[in-house]
Protein backbone atom coordinates (compact mmCIF):
# COMPACT_ATOMS: atom_id res chain seq x y z
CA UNK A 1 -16.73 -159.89 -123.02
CA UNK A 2 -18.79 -159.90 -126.31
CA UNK A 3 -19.03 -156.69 -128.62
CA UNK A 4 -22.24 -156.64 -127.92
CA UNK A 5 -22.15 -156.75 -123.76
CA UNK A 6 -19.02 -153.87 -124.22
CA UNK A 7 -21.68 -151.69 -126.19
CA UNK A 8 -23.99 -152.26 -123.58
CA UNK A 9 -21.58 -151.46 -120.76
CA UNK A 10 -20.23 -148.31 -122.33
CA UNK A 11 -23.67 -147.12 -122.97
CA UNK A 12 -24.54 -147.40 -119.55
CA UNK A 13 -21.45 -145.99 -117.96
CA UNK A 14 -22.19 -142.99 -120.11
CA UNK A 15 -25.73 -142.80 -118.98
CA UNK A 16 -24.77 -143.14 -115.20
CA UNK A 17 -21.28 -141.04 -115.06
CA UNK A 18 -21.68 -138.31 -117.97
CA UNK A 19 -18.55 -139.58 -119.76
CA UNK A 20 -15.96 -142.78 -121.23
CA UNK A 21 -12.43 -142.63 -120.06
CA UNK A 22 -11.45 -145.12 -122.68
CA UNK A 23 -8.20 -146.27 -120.47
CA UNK A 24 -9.91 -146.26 -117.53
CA UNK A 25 -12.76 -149.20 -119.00
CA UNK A 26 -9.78 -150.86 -120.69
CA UNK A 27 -8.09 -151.27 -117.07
CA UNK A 28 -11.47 -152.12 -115.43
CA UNK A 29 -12.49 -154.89 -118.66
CA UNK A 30 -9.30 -156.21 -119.01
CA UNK A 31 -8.53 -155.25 -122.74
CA UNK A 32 -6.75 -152.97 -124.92
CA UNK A 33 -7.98 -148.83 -125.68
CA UNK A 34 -7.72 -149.61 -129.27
CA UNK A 35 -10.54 -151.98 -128.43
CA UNK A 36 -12.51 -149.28 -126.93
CA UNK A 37 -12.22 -146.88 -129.27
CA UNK A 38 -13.08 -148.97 -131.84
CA UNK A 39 -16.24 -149.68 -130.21
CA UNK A 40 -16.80 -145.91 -129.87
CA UNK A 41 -16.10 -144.97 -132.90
CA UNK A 42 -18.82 -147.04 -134.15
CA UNK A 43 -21.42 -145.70 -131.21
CA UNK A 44 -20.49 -142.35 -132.57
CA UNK A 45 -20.90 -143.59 -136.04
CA UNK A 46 -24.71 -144.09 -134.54
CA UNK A 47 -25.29 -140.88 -133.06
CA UNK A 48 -25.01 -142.69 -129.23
CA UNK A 49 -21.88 -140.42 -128.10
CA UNK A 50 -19.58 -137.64 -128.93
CA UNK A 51 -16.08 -138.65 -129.08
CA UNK A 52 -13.36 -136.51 -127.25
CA UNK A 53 -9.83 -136.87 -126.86
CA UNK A 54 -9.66 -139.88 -124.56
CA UNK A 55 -13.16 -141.17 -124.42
CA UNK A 56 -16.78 -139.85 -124.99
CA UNK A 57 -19.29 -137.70 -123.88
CA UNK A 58 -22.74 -138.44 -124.23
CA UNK A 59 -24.22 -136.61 -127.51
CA UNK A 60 -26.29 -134.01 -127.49
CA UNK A 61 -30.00 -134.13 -128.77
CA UNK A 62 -30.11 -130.32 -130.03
CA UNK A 63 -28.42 -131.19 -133.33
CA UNK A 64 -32.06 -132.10 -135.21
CA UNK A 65 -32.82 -129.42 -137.83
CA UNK A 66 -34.83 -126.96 -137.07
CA UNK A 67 -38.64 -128.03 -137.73
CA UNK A 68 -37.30 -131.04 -135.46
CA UNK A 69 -35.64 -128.97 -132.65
CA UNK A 70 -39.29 -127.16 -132.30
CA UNK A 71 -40.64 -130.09 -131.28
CA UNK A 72 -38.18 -130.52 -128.37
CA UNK A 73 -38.87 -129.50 -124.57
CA UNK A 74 -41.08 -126.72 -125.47
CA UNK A 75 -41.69 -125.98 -122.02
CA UNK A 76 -38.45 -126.07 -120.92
CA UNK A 77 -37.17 -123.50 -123.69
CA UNK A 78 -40.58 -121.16 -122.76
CA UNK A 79 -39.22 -121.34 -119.07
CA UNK A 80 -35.56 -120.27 -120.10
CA UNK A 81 -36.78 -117.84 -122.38
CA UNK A 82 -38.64 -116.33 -119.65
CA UNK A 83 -35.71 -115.85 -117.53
CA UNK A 84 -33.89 -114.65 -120.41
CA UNK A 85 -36.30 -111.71 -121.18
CA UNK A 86 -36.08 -110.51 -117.78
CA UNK A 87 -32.58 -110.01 -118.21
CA UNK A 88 -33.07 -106.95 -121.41
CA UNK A 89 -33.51 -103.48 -119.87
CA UNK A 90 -35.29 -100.69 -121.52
CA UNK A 91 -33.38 -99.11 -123.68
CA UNK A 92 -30.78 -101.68 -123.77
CA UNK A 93 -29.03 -103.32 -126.59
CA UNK A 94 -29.32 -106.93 -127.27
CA UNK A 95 -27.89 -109.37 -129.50
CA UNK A 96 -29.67 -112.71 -129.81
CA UNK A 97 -28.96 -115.59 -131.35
CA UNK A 98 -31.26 -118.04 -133.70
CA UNK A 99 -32.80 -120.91 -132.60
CA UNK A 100 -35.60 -122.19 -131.26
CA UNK A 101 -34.94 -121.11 -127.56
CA UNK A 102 -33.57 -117.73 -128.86
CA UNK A 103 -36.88 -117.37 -130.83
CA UNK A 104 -39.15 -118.03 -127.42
CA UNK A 105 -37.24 -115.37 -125.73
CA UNK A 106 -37.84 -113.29 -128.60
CA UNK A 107 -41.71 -113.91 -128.01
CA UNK A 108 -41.16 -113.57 -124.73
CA UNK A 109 -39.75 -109.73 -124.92
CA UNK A 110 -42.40 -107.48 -123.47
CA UNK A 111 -44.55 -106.07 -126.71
CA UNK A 112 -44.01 -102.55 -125.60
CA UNK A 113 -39.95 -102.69 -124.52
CA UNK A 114 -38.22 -100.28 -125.67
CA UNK A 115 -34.94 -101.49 -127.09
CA UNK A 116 -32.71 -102.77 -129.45
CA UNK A 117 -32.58 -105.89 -130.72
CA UNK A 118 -29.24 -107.07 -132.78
CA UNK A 119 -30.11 -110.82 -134.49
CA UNK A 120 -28.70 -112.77 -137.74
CA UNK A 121 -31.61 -114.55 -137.51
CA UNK A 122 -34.45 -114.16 -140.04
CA UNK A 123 -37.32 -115.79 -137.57
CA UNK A 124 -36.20 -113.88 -134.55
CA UNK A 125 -36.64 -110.28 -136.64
CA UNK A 126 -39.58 -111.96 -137.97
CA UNK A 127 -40.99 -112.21 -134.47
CA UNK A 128 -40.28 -109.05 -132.76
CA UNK A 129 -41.81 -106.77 -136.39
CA UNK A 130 -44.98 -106.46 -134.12
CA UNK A 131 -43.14 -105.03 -130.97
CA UNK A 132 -43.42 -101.16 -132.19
CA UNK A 133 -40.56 -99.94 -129.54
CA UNK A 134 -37.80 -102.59 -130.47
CA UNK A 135 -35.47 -101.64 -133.37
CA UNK A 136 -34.00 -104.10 -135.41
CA UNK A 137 -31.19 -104.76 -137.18
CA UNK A 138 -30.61 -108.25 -138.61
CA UNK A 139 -27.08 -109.20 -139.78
CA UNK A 140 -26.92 -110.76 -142.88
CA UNK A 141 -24.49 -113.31 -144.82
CA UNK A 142 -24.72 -117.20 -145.71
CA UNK A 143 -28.48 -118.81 -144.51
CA UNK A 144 -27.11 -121.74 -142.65
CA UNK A 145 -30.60 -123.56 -142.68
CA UNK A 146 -30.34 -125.83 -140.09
CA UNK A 147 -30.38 -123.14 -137.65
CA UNK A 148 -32.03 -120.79 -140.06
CA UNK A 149 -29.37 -118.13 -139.24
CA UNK A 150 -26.40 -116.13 -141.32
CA UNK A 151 -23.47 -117.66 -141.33
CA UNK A 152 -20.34 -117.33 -142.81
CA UNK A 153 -17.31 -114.56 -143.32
CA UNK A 154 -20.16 -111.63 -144.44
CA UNK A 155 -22.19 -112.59 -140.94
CA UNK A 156 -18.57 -112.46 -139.29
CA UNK A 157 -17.64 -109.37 -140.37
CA UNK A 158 -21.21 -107.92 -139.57
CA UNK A 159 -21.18 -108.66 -136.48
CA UNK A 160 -17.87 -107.34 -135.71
CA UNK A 161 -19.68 -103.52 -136.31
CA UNK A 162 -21.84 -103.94 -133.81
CA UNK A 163 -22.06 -103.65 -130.03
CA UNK A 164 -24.61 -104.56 -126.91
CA UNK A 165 -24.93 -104.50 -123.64
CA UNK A 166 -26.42 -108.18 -123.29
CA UNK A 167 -25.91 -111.55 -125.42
CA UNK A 168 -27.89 -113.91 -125.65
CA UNK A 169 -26.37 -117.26 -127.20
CA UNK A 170 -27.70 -120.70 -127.77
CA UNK A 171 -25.57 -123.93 -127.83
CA UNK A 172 -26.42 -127.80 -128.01
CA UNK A 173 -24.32 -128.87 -125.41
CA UNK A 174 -23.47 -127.68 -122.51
CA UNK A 175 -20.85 -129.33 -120.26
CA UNK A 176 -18.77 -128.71 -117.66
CA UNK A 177 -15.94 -130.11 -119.32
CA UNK A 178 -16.15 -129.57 -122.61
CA UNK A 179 -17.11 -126.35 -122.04
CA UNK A 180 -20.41 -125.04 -124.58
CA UNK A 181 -20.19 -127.09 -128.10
CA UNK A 182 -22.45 -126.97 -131.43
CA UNK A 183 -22.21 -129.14 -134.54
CA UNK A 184 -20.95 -127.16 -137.04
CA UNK A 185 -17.78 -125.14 -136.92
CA UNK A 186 -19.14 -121.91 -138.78
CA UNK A 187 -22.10 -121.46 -136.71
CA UNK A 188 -19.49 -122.00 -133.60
CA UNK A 189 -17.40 -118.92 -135.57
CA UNK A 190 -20.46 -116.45 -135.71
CA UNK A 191 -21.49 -117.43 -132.32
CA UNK A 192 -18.09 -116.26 -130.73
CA UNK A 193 -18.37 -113.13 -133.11
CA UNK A 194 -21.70 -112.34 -130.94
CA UNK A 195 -20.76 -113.06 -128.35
CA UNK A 196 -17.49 -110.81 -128.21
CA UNK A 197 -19.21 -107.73 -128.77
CA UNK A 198 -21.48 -108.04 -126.30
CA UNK A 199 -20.37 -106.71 -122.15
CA UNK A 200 -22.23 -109.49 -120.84
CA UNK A 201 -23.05 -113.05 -122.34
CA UNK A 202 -25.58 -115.68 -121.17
CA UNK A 203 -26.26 -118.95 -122.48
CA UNK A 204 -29.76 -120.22 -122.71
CA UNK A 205 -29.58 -124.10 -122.27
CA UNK A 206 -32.82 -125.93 -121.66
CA UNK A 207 -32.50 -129.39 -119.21
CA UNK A 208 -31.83 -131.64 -121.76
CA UNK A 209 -28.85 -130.02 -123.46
CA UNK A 210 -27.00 -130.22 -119.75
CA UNK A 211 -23.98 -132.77 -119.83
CA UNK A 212 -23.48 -132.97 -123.49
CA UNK A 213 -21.22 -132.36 -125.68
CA UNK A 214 -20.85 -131.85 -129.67
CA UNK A 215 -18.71 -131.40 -132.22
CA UNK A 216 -17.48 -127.72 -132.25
CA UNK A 217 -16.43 -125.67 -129.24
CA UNK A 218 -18.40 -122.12 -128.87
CA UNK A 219 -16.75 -120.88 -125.92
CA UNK A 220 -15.04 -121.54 -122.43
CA UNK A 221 -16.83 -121.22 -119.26
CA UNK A 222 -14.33 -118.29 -118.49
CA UNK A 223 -15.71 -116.19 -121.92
CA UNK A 224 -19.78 -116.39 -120.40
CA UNK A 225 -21.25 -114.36 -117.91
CA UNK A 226 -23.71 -116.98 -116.48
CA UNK A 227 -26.03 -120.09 -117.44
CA UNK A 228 -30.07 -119.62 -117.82
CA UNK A 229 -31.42 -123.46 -117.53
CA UNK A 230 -34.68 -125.15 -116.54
CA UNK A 231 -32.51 -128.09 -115.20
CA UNK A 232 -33.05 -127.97 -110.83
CA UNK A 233 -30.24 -125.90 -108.86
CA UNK A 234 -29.70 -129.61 -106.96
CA UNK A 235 -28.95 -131.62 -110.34
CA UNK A 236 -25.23 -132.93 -110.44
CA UNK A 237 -24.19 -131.08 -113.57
CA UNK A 238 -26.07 -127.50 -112.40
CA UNK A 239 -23.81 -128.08 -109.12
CA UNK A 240 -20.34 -128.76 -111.30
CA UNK A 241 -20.62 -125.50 -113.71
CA UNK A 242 -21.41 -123.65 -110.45
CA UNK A 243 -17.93 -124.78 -108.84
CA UNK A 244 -16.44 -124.18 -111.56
CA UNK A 245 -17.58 -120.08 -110.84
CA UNK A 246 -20.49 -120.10 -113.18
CA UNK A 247 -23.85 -118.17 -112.70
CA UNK A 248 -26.52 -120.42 -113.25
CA UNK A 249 -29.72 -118.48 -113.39
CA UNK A 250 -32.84 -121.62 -112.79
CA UNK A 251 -36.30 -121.20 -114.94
CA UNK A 252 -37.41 -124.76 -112.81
């Protein structure tokens, strides 16, 4: 088989099973792993998978920067977001994330909700300054402007004063597997930070982050109270995190 006809068959194995067990294709084509992870190292050199120890998983598409990310399943994220606000009672204490999902849920928040809102995001605290009954208090540290957030060891140890009775916690890939991943390993840091001084944490995961995997692992399934997606209840992957013991709250 030609380089060219392996690419296309490990592409398409990855579209149609969710992941590459390199010595499984090497059994099935006849030739050696070395071959096929040669051929996905250079996939992931393109941005077509993410390797893992013993094959690939397919990549996620949340790791654009943040104009680009906007720009992505907008009505997916409003529907999650949606759920999501549902979820913060009056006089509750939240912590939520940056991003572009965390910032519709953010919009989302009734105007007149009384609460508190815990964020190291600078456009989330931008977007709640007009909801007179929410206090605010945005952690601050390193601007990591990808995800226009605080990062860093200040952000760490910020969050590590505070407490809530909800998080709310985006990824870019979400997989049963892998577990819930993001591309860059100090934005993984402050996200467990959050999420560990929080009583309850959900993950807000619009459709197309479902079955993907990146670089960085946030958290295991065991550390998250449930899953808020716009992805059907029926849909393979929906069905796997909810064997696994997962809440998966649907926005479909």
């Amino acid at each position: 088989m030609l380089a060219a006809e392996r690419r296309d068959h490990l592409l398409g194995l990855l579209a149609r099973e969710g992941k590459i067990v390199a010595k499984d294709v090497a059994a099935g084509l006849g030739i050696s792993e070395d071959s096929v992870r040669r051929d996905l190292r250079d996939l992931a050199a393109e941005g077509l998978c993410q390797r893992v120890y013993g094959g690939a998983l397919p990549v996620s598409p949340a790791v654009a920067g943040y104009a680009a990310r906007q720009a992505v399943a907008p009505d997916g994220k409003q529907k999650v977001a949606s759920v999501a606000a549902g979820l913060v009672r009056p006089g509750g204490a939240l912590i939520l994330d940056g991003g572009t999902t965390a910032l519709a849920v953010a919009r989302a928040l009734p105007q007149d909700l009384a609460c508190t809102v815990i964020t190291h995001s600078p456009t989330v605290a931008a977007a709640l300054l007009d909801h007179p009954q929410a206090e605010l208090f945005l952690l601050g540290g390193r601007i990591f402007k990808h995800s226009a957030v605080a990062c860093g060891a200040a952000a760490v140890e910020a969050a590590q004063n505070v407490s809530a009775d909800l998080c709310l916690l985006g990824v870019t890939g979400v997989h049963p597997e892998a577990g819930l991943t993001t591309a860059d390993s100090e934005e993984a840091a402050m996200k467990r930070a959050l999420s560990e001084r929080a009583a309850d944490t959900y993950i807000l995961a619009s459709s197309e982050k479902l079955g993907t995997a990146s670089r960085f692992r946030v958290l295991p399934w065991e550390k998250v109270s449930g899953l808020i997606t716009d992805a059907a209840r029926d849909e393979a992957v929906v069905k796997q995190i909810e064997a696994i013991g997962v809440e998966v709250l649907t926005a479909g």
